[in-house]
C-alpha atoms as a PDB file:
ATOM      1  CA  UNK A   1      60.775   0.414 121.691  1.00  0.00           C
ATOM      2  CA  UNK A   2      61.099   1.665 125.070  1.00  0.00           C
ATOM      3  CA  UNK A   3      59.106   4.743 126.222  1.00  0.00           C
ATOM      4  CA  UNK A   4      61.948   6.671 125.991  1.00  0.00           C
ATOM      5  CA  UNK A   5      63.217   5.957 122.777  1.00  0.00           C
ATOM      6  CA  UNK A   6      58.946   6.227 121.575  1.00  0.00           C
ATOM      7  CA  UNK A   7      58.965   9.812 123.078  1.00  0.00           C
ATOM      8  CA  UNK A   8      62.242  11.050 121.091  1.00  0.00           C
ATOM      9  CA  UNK A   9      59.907  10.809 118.017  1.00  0.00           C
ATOM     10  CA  UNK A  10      57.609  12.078 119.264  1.00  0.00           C
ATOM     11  CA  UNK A  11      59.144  15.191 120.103  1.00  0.00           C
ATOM     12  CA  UNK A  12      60.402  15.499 116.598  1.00  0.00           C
ATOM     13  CA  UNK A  13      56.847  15.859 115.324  1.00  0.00           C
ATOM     14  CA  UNK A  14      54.972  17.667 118.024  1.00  0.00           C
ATOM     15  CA  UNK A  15      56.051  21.028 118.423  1.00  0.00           C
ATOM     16  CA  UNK A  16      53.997  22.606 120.909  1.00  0.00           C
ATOM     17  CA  UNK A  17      55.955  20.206 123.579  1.00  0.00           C
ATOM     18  CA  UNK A  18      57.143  22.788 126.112  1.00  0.00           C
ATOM     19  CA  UNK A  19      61.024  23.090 125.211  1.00  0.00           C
ATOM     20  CA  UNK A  20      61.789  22.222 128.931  1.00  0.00           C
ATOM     21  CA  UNK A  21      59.733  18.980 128.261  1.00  0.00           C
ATOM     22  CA  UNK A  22      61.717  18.331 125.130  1.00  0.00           C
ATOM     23  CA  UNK A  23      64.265  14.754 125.063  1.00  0.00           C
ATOM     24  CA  UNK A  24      67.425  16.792 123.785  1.00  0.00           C
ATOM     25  CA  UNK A  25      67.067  19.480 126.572  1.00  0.00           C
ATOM     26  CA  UNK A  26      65.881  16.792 129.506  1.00  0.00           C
ATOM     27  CA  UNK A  27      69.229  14.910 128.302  1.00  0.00           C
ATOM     28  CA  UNK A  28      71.395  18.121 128.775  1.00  0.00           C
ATOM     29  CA  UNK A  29      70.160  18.996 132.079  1.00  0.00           C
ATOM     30  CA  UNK A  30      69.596  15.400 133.439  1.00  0.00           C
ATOM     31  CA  UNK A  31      72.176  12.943 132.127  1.00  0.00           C
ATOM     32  CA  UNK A  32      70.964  10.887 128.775  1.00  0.00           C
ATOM     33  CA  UNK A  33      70.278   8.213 131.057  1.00  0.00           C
ATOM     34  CA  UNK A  34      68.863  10.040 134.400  1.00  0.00           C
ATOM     35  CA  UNK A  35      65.129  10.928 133.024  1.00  0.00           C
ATOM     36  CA  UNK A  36      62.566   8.974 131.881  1.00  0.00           C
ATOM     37  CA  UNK A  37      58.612   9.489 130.680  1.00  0.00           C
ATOM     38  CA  UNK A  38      55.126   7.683 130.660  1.00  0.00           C
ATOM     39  CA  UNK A  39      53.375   7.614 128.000  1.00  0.00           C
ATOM     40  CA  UNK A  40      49.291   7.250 127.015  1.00  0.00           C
ATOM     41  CA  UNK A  41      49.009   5.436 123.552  1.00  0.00           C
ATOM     42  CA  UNK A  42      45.889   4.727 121.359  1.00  0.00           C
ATOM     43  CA  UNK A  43      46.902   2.601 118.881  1.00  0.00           C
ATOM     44  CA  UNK A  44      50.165   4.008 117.469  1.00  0.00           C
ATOM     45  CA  UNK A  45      49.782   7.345 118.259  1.00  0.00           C
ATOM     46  CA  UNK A  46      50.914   8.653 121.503  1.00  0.00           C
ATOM     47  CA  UNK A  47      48.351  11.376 122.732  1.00  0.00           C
ATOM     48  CA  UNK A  48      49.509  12.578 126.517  1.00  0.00           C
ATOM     49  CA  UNK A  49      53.071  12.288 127.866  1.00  0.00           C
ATOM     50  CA  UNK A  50      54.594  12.824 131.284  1.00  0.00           C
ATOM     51  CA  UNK A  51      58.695  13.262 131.457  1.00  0.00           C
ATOM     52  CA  UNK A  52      60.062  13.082 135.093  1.00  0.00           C
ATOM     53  CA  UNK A  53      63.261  13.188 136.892  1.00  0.00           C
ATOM     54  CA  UNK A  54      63.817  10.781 139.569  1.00  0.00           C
ATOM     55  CA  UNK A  55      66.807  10.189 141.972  1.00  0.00           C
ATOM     56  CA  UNK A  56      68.031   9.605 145.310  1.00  0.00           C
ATOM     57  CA  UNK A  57      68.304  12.106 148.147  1.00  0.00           C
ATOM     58  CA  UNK A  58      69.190  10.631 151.484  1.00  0.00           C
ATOM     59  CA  UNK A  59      67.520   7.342 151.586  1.00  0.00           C
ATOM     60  CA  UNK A  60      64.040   8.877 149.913  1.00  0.00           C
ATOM     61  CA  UNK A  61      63.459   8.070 146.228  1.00  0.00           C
ATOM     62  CA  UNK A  62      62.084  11.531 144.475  1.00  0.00           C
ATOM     63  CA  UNK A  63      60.785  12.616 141.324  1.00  0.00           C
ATOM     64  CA  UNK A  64      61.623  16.156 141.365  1.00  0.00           C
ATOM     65  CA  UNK A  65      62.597  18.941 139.086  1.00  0.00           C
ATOM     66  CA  UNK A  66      65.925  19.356 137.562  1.00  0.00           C
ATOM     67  CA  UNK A  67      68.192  22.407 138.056  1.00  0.00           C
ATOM     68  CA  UNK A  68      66.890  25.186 135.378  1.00  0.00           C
ATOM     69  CA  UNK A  69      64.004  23.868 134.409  1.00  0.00           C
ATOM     70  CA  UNK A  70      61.221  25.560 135.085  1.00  0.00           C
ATOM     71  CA  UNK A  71      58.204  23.712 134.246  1.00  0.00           C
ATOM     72  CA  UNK A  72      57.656  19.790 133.247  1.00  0.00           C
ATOM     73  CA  UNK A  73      54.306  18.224 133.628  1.00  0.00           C
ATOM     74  CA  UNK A  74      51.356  16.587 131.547  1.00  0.00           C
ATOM     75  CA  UNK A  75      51.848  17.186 127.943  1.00  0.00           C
ATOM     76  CA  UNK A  76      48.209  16.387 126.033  1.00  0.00           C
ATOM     77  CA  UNK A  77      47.589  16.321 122.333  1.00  0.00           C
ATOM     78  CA  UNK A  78      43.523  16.704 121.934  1.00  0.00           C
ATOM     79  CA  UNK A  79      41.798  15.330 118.773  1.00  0.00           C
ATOM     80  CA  UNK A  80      41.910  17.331 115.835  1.00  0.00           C
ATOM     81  CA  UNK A  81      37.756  17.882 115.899  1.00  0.00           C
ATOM     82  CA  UNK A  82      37.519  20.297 118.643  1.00  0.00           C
ATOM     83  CA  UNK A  83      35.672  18.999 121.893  1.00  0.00           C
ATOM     84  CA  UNK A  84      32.951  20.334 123.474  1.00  0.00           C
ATOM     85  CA  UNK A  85      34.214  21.459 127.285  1.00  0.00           C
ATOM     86  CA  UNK A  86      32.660  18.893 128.793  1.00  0.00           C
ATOM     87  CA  UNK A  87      34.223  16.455 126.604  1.00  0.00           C
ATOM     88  CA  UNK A  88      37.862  18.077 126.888  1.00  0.00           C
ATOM     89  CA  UNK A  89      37.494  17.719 130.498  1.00  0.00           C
ATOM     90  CA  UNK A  90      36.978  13.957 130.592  1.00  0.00           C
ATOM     91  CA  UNK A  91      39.616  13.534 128.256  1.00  0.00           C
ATOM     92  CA  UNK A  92      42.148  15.298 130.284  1.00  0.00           C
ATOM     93  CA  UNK A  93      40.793  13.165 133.243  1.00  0.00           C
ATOM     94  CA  UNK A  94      41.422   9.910 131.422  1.00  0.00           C
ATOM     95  CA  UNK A  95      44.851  10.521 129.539  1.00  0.00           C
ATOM     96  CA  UNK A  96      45.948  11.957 133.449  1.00  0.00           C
ATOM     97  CA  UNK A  97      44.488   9.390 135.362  1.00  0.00           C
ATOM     98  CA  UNK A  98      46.376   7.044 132.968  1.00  0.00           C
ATOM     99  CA  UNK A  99      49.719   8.627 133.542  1.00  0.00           C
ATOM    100  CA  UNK A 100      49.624   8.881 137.216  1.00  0.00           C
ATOM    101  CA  UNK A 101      48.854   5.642 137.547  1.00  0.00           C
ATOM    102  CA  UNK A 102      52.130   4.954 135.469  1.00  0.00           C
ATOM    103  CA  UNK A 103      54.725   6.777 137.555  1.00  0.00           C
ATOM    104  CA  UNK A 104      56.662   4.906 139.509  1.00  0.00           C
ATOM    105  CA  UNK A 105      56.585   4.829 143.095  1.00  0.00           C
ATOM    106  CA  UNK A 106      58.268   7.156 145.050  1.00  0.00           C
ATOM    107  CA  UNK A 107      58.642   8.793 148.673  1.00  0.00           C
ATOM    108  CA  UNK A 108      58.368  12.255 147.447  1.00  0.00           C
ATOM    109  CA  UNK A 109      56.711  13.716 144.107  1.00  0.00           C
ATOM    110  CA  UNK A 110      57.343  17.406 143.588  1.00  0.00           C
ATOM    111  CA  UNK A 111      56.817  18.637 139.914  1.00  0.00           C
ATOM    112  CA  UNK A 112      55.900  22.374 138.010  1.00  0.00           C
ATOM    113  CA  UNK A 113      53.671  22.539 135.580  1.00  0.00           C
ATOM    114  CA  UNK A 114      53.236  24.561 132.309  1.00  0.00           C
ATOM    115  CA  UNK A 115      50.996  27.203 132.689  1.00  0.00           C
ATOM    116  CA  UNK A 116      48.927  26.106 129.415  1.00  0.00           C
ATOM    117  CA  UNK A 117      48.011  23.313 132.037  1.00  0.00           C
ATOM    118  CA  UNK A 118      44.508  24.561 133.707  1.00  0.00           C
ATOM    119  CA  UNK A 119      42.998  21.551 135.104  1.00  0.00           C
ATOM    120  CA  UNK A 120      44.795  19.366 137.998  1.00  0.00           C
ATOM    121  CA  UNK A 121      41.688  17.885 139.655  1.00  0.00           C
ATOM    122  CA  UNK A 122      42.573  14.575 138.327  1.00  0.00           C
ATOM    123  CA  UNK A 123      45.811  15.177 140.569  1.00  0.00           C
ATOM    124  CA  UNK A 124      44.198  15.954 143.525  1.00  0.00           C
ATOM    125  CA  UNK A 125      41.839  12.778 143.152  1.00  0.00           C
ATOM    126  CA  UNK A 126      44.845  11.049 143.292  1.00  0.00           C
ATOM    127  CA  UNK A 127      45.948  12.488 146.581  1.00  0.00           C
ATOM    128  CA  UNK A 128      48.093  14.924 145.407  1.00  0.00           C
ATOM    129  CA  UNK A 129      48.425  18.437 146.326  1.00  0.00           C
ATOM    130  CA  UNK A 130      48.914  21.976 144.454  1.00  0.00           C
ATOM    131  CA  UNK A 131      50.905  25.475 145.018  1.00  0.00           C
ATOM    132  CA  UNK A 132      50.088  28.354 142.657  1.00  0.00           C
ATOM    133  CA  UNK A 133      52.837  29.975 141.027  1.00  0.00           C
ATOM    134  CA  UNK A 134      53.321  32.725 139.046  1.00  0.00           C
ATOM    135  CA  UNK A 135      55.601  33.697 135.770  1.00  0.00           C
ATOM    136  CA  UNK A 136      55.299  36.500 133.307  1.00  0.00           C
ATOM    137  CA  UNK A 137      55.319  36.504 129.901  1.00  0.00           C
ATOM    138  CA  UNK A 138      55.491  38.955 126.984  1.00  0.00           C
ATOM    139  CA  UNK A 139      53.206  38.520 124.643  1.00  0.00           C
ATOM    140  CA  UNK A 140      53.510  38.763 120.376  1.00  0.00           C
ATOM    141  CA  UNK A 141      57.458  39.467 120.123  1.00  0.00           C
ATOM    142  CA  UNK A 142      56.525  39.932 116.986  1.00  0.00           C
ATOM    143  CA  UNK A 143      55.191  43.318 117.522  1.00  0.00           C
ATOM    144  CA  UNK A 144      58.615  45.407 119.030  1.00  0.00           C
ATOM    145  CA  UNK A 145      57.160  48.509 118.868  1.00  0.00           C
ATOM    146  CA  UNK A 146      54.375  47.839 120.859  1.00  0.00           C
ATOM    147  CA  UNK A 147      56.306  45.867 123.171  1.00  0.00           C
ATOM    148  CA  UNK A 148      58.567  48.426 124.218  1.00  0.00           C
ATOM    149  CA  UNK A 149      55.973  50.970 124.571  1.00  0.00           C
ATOM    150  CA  UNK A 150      54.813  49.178 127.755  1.00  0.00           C
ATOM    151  CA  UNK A 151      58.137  48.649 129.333  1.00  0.00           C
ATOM    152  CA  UNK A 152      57.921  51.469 132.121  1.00  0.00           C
ATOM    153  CA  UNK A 153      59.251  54.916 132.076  1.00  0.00           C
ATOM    154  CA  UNK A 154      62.142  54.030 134.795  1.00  0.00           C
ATOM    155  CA  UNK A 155      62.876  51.143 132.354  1.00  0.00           C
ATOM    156  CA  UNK A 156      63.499  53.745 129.593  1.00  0.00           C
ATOM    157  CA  UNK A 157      65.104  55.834 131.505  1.00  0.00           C
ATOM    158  CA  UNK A 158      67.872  52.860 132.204  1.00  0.00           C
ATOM    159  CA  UNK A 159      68.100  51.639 128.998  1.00  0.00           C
ATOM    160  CA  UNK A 160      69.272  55.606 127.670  1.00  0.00           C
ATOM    161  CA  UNK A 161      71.698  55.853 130.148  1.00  0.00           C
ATOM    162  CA  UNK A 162      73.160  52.428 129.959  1.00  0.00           C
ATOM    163  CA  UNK A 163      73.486  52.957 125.806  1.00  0.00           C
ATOM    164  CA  UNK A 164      76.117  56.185 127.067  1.00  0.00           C
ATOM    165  CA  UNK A 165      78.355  53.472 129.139  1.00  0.00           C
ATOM    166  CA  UNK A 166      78.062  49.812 127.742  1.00  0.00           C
ATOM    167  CA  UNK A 167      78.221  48.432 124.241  1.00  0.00           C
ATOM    168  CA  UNK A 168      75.930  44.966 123.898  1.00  0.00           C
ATOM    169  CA  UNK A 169      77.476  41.875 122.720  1.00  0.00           C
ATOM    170  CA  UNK A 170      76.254  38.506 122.302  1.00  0.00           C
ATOM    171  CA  UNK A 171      77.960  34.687 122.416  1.00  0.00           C
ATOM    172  CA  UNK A 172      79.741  35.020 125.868  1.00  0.00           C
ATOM    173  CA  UNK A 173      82.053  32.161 125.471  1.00  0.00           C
ATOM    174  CA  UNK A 174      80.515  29.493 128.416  1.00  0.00           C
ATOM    175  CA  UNK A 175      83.325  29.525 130.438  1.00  0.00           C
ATOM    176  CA  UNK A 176      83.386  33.590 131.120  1.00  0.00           C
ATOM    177  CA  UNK A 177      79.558  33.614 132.015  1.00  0.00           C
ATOM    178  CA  UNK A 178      80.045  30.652 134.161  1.00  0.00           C
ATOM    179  CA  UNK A 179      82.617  32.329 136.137  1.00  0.00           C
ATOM    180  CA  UNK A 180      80.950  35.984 135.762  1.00  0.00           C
ATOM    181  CA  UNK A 181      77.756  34.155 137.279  1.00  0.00           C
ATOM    182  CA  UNK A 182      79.903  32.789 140.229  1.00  0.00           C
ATOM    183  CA  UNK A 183      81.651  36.253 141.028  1.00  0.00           C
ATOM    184  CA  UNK A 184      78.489  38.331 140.952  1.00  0.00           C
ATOM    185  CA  UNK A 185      77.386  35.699 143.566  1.00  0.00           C
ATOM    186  CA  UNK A 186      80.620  35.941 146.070  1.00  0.00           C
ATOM    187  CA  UNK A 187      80.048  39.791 146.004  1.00  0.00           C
ATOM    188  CA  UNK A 188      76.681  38.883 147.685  1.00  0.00           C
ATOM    189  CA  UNK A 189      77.652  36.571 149.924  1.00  0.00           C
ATOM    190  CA  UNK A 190      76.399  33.780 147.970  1.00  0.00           C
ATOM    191  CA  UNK A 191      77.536  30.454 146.309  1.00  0.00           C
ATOM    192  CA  UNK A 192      76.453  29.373 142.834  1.00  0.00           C
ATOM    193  CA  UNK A 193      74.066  26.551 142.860  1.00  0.00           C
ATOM    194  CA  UNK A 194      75.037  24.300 139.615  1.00  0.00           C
ATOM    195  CA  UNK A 195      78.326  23.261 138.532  1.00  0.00           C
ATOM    196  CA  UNK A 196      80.368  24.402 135.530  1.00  0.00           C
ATOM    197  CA  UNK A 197      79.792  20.905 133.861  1.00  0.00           C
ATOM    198  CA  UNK A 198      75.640  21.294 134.449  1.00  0.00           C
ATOM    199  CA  UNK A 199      75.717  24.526 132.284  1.00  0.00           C
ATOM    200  CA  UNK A 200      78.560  23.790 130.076  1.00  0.00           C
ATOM    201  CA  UNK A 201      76.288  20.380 129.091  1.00  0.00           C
ATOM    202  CA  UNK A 202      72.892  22.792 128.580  1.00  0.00           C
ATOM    203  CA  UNK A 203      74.776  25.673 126.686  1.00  0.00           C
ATOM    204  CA  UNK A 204      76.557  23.602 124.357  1.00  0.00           C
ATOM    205  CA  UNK A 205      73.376  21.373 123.946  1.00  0.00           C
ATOM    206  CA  UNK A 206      70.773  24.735 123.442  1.00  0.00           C
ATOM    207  CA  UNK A 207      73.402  26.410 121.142  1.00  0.00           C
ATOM    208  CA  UNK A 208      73.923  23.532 118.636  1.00  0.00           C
ATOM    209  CA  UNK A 209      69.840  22.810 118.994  1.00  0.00           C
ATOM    210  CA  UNK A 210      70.104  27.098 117.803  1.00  0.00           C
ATOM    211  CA  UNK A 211      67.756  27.197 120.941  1.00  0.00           C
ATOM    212  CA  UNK A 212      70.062  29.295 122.937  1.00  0.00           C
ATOM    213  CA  UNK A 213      72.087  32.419 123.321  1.00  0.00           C
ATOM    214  CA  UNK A 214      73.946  34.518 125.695  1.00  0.00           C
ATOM    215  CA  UNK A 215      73.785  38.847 125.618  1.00  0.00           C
ATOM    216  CA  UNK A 216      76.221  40.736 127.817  1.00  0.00           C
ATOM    217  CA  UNK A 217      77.009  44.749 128.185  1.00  0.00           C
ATOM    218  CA  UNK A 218      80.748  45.336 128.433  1.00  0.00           C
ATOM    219  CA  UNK A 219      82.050  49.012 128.863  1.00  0.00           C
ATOM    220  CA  UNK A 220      85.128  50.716 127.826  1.00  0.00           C
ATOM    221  CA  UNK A 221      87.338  49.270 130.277  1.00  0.00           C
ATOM    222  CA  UNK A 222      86.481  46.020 129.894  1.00  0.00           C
ATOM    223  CA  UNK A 223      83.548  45.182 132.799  1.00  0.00           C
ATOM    224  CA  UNK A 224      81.048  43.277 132.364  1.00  0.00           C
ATOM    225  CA  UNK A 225      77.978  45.435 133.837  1.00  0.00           C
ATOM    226  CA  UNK A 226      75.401  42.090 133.083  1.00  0.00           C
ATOM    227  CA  UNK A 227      75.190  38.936 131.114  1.00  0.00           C
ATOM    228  CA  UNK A 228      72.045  36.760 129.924  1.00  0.00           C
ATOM    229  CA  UNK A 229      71.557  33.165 129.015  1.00  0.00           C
ATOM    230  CA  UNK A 230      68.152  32.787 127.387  1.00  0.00           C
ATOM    231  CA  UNK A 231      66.659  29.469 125.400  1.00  0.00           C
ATOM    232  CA  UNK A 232      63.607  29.201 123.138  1.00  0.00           C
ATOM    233  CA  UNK A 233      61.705  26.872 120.832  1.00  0.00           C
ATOM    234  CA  UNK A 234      58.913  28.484 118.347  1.00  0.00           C
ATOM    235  CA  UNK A 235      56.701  28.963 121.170  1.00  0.00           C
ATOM    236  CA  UNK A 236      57.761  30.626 123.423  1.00  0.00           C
ATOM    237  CA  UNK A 237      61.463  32.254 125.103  1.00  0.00           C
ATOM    238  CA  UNK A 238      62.768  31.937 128.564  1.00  0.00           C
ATOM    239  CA  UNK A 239      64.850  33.882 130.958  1.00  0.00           C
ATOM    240  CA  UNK A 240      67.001  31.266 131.934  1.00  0.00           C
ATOM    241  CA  UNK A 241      70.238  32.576 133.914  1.00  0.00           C
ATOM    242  CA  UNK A 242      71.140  36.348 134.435  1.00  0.00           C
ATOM    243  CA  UNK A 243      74.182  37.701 136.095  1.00  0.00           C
ATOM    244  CA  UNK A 244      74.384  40.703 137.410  1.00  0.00           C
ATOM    245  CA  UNK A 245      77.824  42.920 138.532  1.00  0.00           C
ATOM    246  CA  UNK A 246      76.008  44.406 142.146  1.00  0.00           C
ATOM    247  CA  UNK A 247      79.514  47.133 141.700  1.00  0.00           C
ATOM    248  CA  UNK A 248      77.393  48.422 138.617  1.00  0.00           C
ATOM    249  CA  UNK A 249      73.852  47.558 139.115  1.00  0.00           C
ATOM    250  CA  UNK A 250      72.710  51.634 138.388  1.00  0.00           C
ATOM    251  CA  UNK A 251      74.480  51.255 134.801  1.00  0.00           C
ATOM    252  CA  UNK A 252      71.219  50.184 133.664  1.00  0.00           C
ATOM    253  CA  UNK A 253      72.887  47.394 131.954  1.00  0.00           C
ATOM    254  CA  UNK A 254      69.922  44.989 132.547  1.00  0.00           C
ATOM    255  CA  UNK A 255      67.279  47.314 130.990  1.00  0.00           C
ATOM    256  CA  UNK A 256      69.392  47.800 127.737  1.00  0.00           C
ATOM    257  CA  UNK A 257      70.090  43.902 127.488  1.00  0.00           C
ATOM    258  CA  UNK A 258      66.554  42.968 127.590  1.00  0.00           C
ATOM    259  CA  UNK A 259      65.364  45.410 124.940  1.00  0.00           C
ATOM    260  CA  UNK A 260      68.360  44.097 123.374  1.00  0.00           C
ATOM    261  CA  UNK A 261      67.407  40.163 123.812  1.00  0.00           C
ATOM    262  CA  UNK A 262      63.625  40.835 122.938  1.00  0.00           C
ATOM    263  CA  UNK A 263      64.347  42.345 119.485  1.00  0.00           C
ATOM    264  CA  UNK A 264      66.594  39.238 118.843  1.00  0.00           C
ATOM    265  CA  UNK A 265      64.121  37.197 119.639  1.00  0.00           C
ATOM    266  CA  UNK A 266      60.832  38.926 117.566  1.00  0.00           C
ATOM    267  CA  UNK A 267      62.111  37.108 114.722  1.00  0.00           C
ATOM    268  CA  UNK A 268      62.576  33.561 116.094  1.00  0.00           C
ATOM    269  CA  UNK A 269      59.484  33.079 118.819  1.00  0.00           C
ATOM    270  CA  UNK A 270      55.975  34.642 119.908  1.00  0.00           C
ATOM    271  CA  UNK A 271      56.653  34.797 123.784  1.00  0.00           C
ATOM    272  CA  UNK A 272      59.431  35.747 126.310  1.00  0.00           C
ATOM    273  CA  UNK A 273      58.902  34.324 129.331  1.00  0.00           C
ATOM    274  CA  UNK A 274      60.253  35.448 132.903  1.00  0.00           C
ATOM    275  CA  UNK A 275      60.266  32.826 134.543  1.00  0.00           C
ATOM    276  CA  UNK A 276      59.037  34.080 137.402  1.00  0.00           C
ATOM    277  CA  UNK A 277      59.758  35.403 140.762  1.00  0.00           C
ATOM    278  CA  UNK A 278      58.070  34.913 143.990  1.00  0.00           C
ATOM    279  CA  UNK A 279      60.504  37.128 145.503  1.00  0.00           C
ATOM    280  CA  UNK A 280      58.742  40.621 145.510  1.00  0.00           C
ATOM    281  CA  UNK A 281      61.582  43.108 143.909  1.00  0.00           C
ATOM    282  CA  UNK A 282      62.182  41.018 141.148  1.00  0.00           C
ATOM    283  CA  UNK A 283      58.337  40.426 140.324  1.00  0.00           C
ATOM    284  CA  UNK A 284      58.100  44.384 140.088  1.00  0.00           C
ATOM    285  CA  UNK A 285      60.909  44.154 137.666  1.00  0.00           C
ATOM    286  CA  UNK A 286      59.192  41.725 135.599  1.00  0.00           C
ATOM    287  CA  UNK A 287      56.167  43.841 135.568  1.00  0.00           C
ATOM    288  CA  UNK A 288      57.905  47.167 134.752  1.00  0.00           C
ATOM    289  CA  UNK A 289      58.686  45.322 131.142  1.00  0.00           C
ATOM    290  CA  UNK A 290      55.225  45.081 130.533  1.00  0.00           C
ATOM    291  CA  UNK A 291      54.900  41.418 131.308  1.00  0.00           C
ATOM    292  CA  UNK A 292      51.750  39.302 132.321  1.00  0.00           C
ATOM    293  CA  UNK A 293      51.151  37.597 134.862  1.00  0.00           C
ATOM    294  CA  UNK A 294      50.876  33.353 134.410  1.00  0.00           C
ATOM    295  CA  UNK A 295      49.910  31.465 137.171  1.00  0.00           C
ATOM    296  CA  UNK A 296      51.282  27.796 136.849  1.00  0.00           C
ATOM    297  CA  UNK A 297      50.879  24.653 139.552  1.00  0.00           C
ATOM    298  CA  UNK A 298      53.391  23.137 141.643  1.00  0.00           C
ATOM    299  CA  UNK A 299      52.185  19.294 142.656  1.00  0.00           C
ATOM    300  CA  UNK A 300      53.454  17.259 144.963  1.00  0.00           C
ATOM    301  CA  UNK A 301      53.021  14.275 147.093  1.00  0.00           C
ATOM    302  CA  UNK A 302      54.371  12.899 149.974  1.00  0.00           C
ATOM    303  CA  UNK A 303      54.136   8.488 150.482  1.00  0.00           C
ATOM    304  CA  UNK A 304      56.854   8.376 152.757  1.00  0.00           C
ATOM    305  CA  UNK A 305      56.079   7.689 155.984  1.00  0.00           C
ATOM    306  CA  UNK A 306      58.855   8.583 157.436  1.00  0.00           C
ATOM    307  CA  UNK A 307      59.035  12.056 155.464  1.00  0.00           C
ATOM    308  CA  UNK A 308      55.409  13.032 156.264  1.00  0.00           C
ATOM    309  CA  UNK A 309      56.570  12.749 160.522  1.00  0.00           C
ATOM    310  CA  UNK A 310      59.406  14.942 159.589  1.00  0.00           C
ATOM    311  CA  UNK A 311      57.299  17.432 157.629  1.00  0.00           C
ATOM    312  CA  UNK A 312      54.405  17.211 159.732  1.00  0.00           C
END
């Protein structure tokens, strides 16, 4: 069996993979046959994995992230009998060491890992080199009540006014957000940065996976204020696309939907996470929900000679 095929299984049986890190998703947002994974094996059991992306930009070979995924990275399943900390560190030093030394070579590495990830030194040993992130998460969906009680009083004060002007609907045919997405964007002066095939492939894929869903606000006359596109696994949900009408932006549309989104979700995960923002309005937004802060790493690495002049 090839690694690839060895890691589908796996997936199917280990839960706590990161849904970005799962095969069906990396096959939606990559191509079936565009990603690829190493693999640390004792005996028959596979106990650390390591998807990546790789492709050509220019004449450099990269691994790099793919569009809408936030987070990749070392995936390690520790023994059952809980180590001592010592011992879990020079685990996580072997089973990474071991990967590493399995990815192939490239000019550029550039990769984002989960934040349940807290140890990289065997990364930087290795030459590599790290930018903290940051992402917010909800804790304990579960718990509604308590959830909105820390969303902030301007947040409130949104959500009441938008439930006077929009109704909330959910299953925006793929099509409409697409193009929702890409008119919100011209009103800013900007382009959309995936195409229509890209999310068409990782809607259709999340929906039939029931991983995924879209949540818009529509008013009376038929505008679309603000539409979501959010996927989870059991672990955790993420923020994955928003698209937001700037002609109607003090509707409160957004405020509404993510109440809205969150009490969908209580049932069907424990966490929603932001995503992040290291753009500074949109981290106060995040915050204003009640969300925590999650610092996550960033590695890369740089062989190529030629890129290292160029960046240097």
């Amino acid at each position: 069996m090839t690694n690839r095929e060895k890691y589908r299984l796996f997936c199917k049986t280990e839960e706590s993979i990161p849904l970005f890190s799962k095969d069906w998703f990396l096959d939606s947002v990559c191509g079936v046959d565009n990603w690829d994974v190493v693999l640390v094996e004792k005996g028959d059991n596979i106990v650390a994995s390591m998807p990546f992306y790789q492709k050509k930009k220019a004449i450099f070979t990269i691994i790099t992230m793919p569009k809408h995924v936030q987070t990749m990275g070392v995936y390690i399943k520790y023994p059952k009998q809980e180590q001592k900390y010592e011992k879990k560190l020079s685990y996580e030093k072997e089973v990474m060491t071991n990967l590493i030394e399995q990815l192939p070579k490239v000019d550029y590495f550039d990769q984002s890992f989960h934040y349940s990830i807290t140890n990289w030194l065997p990364f930087y040993w290795k030459g590599y080199t790290q930018t903290t992130k940051y992402t917010y998460v909800i804790e304990n969906l579960s718990d509604t009540e308590n959830v909105f009680k820390n969303f902030d009083n301007a947040k409130r004060r949104h959500i009441k006014r938008a439930e006077k002007i929009v109704e909330v609907k959910f299953d925006l045919p793929v099509k409409e957000f697409y193009e929702h997405h890409k008119m919100t964007l011209e009103k800013q002066g900007d382009k959309i940065a995936y195409s229509f095939e890209h999310f068409e492939s990782m809607y259709k894929s999340t929906y039939s996976h029931n991983a995924g869903k879209s949540i818009y606000a529509i008013d009376s006359d038929g505008n679309i204020h603000a539409a979501f596109f959010v996927i989870w696994d059991k672990n955790s949900a993420y923020y994955l696309i928003s698209t937001i009408d700037p002609s109607f932006r003090s509707s409160g549309a957004t405020s509404l939907l993510m109440k809205k989104i969150i009490e969908f979700l209580s049932t069907k995960t424990d966490r929603f996470d932001f995503e992040g923002s290291m753009i500074e309005p949109v981290e106060k937004s995040f915050r204003q929900f009640g969300a925590k802060q999650k610092p996550y790493f960033n590695i890369t690495k740089t062989d190529s000679k030629i890129l290292k002049l160029l960046c240097y």
